[in-house]
N, C-alpha and C. Protein backbone atom coordinates (compact mmCIF):
# COMPACT_ATOMS: atom_id res chain seq x y z
N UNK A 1 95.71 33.10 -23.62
CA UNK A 1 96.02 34.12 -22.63
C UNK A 1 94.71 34.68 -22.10
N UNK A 2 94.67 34.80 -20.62
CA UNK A 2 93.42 35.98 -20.11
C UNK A 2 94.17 36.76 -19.23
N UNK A 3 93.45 37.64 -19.24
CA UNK A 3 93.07 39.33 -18.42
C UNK A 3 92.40 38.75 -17.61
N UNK A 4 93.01 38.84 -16.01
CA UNK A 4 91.74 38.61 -15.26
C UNK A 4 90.93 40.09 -15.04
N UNK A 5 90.13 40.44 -14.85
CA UNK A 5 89.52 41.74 -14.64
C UNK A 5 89.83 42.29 -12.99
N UNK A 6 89.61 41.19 -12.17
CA UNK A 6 90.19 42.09 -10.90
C UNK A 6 91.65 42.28 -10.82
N UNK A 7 92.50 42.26 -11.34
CA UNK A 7 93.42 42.60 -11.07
C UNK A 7 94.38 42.88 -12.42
N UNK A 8 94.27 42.69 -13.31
CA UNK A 8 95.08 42.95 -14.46
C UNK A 8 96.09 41.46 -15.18
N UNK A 9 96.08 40.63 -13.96
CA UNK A 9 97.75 39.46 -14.14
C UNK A 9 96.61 39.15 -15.59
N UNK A 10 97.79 38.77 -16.01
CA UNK A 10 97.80 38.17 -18.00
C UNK A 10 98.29 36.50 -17.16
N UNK A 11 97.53 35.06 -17.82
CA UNK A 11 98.36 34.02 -17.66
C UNK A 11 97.50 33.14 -18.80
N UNK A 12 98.31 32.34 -19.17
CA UNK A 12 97.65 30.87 -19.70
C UNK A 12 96.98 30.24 -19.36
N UNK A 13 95.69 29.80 -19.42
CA UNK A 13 94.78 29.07 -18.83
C UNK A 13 95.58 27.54 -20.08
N UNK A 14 96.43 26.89 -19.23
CA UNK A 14 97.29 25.76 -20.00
C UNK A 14 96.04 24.52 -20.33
N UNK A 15 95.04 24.58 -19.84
CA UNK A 15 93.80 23.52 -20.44
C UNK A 15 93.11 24.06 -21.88
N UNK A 16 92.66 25.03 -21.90
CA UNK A 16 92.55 26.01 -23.36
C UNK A 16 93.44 26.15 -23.89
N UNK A 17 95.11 25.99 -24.25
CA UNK A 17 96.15 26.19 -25.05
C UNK A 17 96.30 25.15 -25.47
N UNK A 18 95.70 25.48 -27.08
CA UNK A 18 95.75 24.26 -28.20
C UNK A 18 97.72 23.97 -28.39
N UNK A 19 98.13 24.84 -28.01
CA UNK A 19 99.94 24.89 -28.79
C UNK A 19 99.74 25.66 -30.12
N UNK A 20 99.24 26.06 -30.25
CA UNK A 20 99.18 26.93 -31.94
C UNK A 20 99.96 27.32 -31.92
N UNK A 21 101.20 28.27 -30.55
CA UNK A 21 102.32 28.82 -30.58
C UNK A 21 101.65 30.46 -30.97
N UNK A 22 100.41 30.75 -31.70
CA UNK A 22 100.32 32.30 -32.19
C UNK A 22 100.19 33.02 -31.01
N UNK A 23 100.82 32.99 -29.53
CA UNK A 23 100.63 34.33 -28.91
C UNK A 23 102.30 34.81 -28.63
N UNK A 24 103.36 33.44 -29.12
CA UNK A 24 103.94 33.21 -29.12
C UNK A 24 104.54 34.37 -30.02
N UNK A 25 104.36 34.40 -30.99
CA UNK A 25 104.55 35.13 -32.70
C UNK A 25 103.88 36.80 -32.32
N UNK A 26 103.16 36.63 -31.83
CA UNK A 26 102.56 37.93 -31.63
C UNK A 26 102.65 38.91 -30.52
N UNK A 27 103.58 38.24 -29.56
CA UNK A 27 104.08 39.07 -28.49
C UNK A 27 105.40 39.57 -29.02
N UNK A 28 105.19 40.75 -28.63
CA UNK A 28 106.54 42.33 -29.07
C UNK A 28 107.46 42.24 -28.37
N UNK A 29 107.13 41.63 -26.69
CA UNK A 29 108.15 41.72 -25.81
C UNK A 29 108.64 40.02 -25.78
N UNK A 30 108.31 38.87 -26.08
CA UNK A 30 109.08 37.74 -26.86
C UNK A 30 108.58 36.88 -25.23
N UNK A 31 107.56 37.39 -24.15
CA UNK A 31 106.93 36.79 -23.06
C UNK A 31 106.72 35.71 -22.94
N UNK A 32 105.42 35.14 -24.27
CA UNK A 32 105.32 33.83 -23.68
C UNK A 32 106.56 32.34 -24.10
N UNK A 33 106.81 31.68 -23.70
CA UNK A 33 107.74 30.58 -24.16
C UNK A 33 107.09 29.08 -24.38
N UNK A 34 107.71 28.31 -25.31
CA UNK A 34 107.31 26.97 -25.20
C UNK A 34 107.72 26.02 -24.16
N UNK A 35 107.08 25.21 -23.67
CA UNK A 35 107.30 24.55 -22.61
C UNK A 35 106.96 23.20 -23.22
N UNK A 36 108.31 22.45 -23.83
CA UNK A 36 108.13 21.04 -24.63
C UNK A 36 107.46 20.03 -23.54
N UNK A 37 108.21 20.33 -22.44
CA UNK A 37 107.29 18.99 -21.51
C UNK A 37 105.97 18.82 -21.22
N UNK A 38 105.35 20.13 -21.46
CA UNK A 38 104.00 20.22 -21.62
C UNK A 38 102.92 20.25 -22.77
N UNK A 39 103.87 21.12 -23.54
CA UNK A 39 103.39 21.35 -24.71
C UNK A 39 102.64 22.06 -25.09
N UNK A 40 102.69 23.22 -24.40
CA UNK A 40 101.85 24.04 -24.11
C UNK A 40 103.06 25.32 -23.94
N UNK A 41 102.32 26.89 -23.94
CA UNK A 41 102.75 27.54 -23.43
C UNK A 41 102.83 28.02 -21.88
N UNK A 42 103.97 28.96 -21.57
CA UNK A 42 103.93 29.13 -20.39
C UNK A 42 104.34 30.63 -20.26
N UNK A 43 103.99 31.13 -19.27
CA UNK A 43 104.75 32.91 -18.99
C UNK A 43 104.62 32.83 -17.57
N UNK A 44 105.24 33.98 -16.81
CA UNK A 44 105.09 34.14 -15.37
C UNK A 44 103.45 34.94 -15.09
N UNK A 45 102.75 34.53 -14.17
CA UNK A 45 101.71 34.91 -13.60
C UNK A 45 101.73 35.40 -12.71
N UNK A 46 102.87 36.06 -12.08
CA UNK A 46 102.82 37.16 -11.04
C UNK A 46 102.94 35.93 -10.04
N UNK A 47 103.02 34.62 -10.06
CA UNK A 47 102.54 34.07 -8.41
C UNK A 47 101.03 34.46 -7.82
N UNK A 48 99.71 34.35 -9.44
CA UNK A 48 98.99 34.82 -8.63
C UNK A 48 97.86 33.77 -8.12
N UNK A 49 98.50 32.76 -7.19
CA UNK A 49 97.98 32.24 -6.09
C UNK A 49 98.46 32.94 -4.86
N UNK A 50 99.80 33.30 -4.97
CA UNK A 50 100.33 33.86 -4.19
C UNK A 50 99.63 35.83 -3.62
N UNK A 51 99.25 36.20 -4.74
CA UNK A 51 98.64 37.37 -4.70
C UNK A 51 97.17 37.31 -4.17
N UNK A 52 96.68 36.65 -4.36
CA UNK A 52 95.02 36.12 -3.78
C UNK A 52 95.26 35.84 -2.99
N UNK A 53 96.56 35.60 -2.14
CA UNK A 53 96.53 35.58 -0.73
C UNK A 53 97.26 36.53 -0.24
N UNK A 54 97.12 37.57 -0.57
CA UNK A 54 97.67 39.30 -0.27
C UNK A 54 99.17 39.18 -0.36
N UNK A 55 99.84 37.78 -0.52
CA UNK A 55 101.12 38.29 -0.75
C UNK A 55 101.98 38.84 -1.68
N UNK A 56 103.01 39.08 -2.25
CA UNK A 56 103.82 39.23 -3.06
C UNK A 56 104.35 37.88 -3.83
N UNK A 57 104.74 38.36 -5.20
CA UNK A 57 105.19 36.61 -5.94
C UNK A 57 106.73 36.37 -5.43
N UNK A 58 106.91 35.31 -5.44
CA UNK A 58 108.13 34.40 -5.16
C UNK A 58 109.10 35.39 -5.16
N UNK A 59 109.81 35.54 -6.47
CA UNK A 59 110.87 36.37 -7.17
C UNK A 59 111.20 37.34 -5.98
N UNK A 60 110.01 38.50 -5.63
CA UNK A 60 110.44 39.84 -5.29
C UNK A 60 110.69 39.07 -3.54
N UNK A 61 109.71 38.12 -3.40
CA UNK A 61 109.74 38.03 -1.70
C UNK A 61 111.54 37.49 -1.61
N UNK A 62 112.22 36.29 -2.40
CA UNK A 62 112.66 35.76 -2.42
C UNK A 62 114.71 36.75 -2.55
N UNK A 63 114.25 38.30 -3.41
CA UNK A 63 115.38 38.81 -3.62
C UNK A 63 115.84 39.43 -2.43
N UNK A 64 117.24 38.86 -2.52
CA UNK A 64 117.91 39.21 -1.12
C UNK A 64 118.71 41.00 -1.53
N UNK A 65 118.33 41.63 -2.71
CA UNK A 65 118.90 42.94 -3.00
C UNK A 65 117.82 43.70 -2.77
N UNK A 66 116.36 43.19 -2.46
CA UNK A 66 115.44 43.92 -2.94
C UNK A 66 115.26 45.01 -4.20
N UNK A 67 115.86 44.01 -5.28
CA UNK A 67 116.07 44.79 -6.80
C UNK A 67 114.77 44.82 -7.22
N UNK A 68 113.54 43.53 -6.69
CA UNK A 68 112.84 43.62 -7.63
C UNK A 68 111.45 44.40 -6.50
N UNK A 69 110.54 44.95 -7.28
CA UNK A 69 109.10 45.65 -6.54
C UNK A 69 107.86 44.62 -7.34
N UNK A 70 107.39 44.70 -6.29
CA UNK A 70 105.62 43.95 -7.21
C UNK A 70 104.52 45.36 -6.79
N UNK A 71 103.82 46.05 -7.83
CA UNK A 71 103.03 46.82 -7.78
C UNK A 71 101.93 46.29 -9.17
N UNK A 72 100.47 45.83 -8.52
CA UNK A 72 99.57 46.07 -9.13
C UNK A 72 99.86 46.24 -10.86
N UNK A 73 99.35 45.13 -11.41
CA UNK A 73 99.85 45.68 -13.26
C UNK A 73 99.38 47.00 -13.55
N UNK A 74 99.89 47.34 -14.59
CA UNK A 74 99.52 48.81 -15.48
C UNK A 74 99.78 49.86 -14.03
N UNK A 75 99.76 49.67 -12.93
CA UNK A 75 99.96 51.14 -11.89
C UNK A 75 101.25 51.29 -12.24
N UNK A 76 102.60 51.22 -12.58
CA UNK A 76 103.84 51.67 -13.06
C UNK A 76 103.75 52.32 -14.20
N UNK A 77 103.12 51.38 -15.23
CA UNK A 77 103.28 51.59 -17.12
C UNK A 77 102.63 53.18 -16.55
N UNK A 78 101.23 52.73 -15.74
CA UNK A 78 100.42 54.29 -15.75
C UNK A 78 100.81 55.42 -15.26
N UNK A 79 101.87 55.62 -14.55
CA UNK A 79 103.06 56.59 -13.61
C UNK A 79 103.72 56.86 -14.69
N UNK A 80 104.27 56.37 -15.80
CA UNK A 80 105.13 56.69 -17.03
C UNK A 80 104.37 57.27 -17.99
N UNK A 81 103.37 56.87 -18.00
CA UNK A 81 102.30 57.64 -18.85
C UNK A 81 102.17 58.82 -18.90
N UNK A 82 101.65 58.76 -17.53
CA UNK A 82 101.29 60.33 -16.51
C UNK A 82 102.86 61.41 -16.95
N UNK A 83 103.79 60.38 -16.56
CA UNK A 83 105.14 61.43 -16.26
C UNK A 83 105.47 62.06 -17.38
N UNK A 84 105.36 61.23 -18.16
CA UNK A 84 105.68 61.00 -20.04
C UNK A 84 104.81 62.50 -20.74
N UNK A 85 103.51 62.53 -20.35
CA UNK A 85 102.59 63.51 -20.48
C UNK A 85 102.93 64.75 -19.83
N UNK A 86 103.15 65.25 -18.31
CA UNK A 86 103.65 66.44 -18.44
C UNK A 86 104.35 66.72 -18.44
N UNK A 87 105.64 66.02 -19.31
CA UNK A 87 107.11 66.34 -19.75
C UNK A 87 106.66 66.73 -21.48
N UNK A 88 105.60 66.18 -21.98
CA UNK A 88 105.48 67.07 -22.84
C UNK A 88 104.44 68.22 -22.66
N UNK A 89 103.67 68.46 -21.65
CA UNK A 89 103.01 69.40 -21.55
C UNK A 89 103.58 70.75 -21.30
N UNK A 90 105.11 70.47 -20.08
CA UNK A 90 106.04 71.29 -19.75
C UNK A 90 106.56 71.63 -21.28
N UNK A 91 107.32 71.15 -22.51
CA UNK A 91 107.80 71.38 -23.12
C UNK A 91 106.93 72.55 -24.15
N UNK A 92 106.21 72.28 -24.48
CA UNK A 92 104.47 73.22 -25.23
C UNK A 92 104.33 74.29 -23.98
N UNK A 93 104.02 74.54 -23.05
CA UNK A 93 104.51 75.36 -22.23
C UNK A 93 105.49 76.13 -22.25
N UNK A 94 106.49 75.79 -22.51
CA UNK A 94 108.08 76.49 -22.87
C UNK A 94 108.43 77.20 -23.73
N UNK A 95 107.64 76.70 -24.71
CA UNK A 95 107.62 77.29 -25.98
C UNK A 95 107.22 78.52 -26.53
C-alpha cells in the first residue's frame, strides 16, 4: 500500500505486492481483497488516473441518484473530527 503525499488516495502499487495477504489481516475496515487472477491484492483507488485529470472517479460520475460525493481524502473524516470536538466542547461548557 502507498500514501501518495499530494493527495492522500491509499492504492497498491500491484508490482511491489509480494501476496503476503498482511495488509489484508491488518485492515479494520476488511478494504483490501484478493484478486486470484492476479494474485495480488487489489482496493479501489479513487479512479486516480481519473483524478489527475481533475475529474471525479467512475462510481460518483457514473451514479444516476447522485448518492455518492468524491471530496479530497481525510477532508470529510476531518469535518467529523472538527464536529465531533465541539459537541464535546459544547457539552464541558454545559456543565
Amino acid at each position: 500500500m502507498i500514501r501518495r503525499k499530494s493527495d492522500g488516495i491509499v492504492y497498491v502499487d500491484r508490482e511491489l505486492c509480494v501476496g503476503c495477504k498482511a495488509c489484508i489481516i491488518a485492515c479494520p475496515w476488511d478494504v483490501p481483497q484478493w484478486d486470484d487472477s492476479q494474485g495480488t491484492v487489489m482496493k479501489c483507488d479513487l479512479c486516480m488516473d481519473r483524478v489527475d485529470e481533475g475529474k471525479r472517479p467512475a462510481c460518483v460520475t457514473a451514479c444516476t441518484t447522485q448518492a455518492l460525493e468524491f471530496v479530497a481524502p481525510n477532508t470529510r473524516s476531518k469535518k467529523t473530527r472538527e464536529e465531533h470536538g465541539q459537541k464535546i466542547l459544547m457539552k464541558k461548557a454545559l456543565k
